[in-house]
C-alpha atoms as a PDB file:
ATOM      1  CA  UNK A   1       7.819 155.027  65.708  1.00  0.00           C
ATOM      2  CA  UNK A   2       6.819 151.603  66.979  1.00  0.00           C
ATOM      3  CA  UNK A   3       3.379 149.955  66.796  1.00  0.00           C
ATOM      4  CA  UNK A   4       1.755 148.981  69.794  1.00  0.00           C
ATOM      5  CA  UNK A   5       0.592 145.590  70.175  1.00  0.00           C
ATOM      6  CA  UNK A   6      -3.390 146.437  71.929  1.00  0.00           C
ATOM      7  CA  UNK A   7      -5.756 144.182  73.183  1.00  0.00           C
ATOM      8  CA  UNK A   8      -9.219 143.952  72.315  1.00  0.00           C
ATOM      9  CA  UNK A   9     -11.229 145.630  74.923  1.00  0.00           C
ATOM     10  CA  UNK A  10     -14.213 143.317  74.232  1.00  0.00           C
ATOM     11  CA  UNK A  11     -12.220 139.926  74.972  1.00  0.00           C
ATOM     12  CA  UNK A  12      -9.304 141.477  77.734  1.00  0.00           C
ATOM     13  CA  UNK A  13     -10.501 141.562  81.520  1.00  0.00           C
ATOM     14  CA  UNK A  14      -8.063 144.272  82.305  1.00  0.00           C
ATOM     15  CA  UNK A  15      -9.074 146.500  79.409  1.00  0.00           C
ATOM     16  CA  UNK A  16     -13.043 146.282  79.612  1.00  0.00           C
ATOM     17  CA  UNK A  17     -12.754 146.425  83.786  1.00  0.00           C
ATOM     18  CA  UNK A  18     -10.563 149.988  82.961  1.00  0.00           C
ATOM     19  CA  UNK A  19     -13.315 151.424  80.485  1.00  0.00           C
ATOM     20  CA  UNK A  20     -16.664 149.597  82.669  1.00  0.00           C
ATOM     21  CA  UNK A  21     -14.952 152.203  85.585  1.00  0.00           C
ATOM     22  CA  UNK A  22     -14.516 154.888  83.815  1.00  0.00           C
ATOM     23  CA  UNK A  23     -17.677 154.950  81.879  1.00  0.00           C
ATOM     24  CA  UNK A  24     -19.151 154.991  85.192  1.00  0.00           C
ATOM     25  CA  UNK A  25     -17.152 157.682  86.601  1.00  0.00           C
ATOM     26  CA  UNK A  26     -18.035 159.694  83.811  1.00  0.00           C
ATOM     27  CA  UNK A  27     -16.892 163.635  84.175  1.00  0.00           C
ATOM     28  CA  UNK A  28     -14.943 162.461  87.907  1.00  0.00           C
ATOM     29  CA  UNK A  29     -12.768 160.328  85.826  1.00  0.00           C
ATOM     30  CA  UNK A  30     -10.909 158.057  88.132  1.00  0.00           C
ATOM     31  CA  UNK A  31      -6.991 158.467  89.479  1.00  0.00           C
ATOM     32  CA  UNK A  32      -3.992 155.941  88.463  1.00  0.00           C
ATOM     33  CA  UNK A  33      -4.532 154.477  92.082  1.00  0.00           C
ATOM     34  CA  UNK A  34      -8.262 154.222  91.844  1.00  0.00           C
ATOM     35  CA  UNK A  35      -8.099 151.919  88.562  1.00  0.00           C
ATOM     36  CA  UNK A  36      -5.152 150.157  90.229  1.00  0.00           C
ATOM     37  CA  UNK A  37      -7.062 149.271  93.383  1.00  0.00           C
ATOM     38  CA  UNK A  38     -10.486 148.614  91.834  1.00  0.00           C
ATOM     39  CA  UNK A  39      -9.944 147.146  88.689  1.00  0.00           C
ATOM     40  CA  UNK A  40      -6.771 145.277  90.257  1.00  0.00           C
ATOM     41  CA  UNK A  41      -4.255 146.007  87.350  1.00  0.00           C
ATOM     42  CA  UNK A  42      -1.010 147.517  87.024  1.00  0.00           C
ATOM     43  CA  UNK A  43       0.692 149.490  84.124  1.00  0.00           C
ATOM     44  CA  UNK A  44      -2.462 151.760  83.760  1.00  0.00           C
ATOM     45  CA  UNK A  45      -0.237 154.156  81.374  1.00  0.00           C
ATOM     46  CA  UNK A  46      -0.142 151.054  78.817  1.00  0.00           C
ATOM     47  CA  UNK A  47      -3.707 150.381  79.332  1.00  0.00           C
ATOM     48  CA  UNK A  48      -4.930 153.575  78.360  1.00  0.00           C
ATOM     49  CA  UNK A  49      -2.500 153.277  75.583  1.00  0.00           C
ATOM     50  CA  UNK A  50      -4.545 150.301  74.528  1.00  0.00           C
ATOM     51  CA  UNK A  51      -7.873 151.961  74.949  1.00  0.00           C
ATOM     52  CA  UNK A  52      -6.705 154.955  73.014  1.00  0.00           C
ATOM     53  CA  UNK A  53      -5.384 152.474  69.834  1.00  0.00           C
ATOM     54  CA  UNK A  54      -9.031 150.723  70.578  1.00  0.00           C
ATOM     55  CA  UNK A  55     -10.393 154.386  69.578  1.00  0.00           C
ATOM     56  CA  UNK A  56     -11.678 155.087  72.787  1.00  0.00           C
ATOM     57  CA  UNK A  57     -10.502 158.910  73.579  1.00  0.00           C
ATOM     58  CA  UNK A  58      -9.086 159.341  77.551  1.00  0.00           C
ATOM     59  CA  UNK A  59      -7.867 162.183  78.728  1.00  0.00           C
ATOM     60  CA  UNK A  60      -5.493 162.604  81.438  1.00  0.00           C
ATOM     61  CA  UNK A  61      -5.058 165.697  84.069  1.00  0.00           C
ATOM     62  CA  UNK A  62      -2.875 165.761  86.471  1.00  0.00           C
ATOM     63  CA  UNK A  63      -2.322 167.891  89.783  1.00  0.00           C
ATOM     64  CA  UNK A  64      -0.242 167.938  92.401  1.00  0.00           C
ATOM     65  CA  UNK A  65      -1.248 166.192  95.574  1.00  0.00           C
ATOM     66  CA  UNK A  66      -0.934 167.333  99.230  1.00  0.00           C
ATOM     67  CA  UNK A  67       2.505 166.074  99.564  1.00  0.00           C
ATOM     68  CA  UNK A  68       3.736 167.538  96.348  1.00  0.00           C
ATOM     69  CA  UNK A  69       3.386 164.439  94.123  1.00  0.00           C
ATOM     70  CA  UNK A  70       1.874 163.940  90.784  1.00  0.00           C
ATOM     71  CA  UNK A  71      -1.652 162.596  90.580  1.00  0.00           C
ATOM     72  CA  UNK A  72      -3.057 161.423  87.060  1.00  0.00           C
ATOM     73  CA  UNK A  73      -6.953 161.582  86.646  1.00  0.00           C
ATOM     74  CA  UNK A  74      -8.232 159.838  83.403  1.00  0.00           C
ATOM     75  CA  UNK A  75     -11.585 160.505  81.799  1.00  0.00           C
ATOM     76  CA  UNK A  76     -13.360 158.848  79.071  1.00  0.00           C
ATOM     77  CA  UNK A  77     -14.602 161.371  76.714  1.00  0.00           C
ATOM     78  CA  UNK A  78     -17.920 160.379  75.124  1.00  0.00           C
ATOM     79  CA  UNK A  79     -18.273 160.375  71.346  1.00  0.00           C
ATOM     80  CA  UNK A  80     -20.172 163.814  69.950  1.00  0.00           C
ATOM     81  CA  UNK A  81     -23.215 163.248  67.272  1.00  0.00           C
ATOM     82  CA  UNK A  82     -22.643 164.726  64.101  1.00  0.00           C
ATOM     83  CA  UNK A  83     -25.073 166.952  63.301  1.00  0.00           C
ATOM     84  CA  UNK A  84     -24.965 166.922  58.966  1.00  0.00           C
ATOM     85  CA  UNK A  85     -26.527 170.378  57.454  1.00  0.00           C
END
């Protein structure tokens, strides 16, 4: 399997305006057309890709629309505290 070639979140405009809009979404998450028309990016699938190899976990729902079609919602899930016994 190949190796993806990811950004750094910290120094990439289109990576840290993708996670600043989901972190605050939060539990809405935000739709392949809401990152693409606020954050003004394309290739959101490869984007998330990046965050993911970052180790940022996103997950991804999708449902069917009105019309039929696909809609992808992506949410960043926050980190859970370890508790240590």
């Amino acid at each position: 399997m190949g190796h993806i070639h990811a950004a750094n979140p910290a120094k990439s405009r289109r990576l840290g305006a993708v996670l600043e809009l989901l972190v605050k979404r939060g539990d809405a998450g935000a739709t392949t057309r809401e990152i693409i028309e606020i954050c003004k990016v394309c290739a959101v699938n490869s984007i998330i890709s990046e965050l993911r190899t970052a180790g940022y976990r996103i997950d991804c729902r999708t449902r069917l629309d009105a019309a039929g079609g696909r809609v992808a919602t992506y949410k960043l899930v926050p980190a859970q505290a370890v508790v240590l016994a």
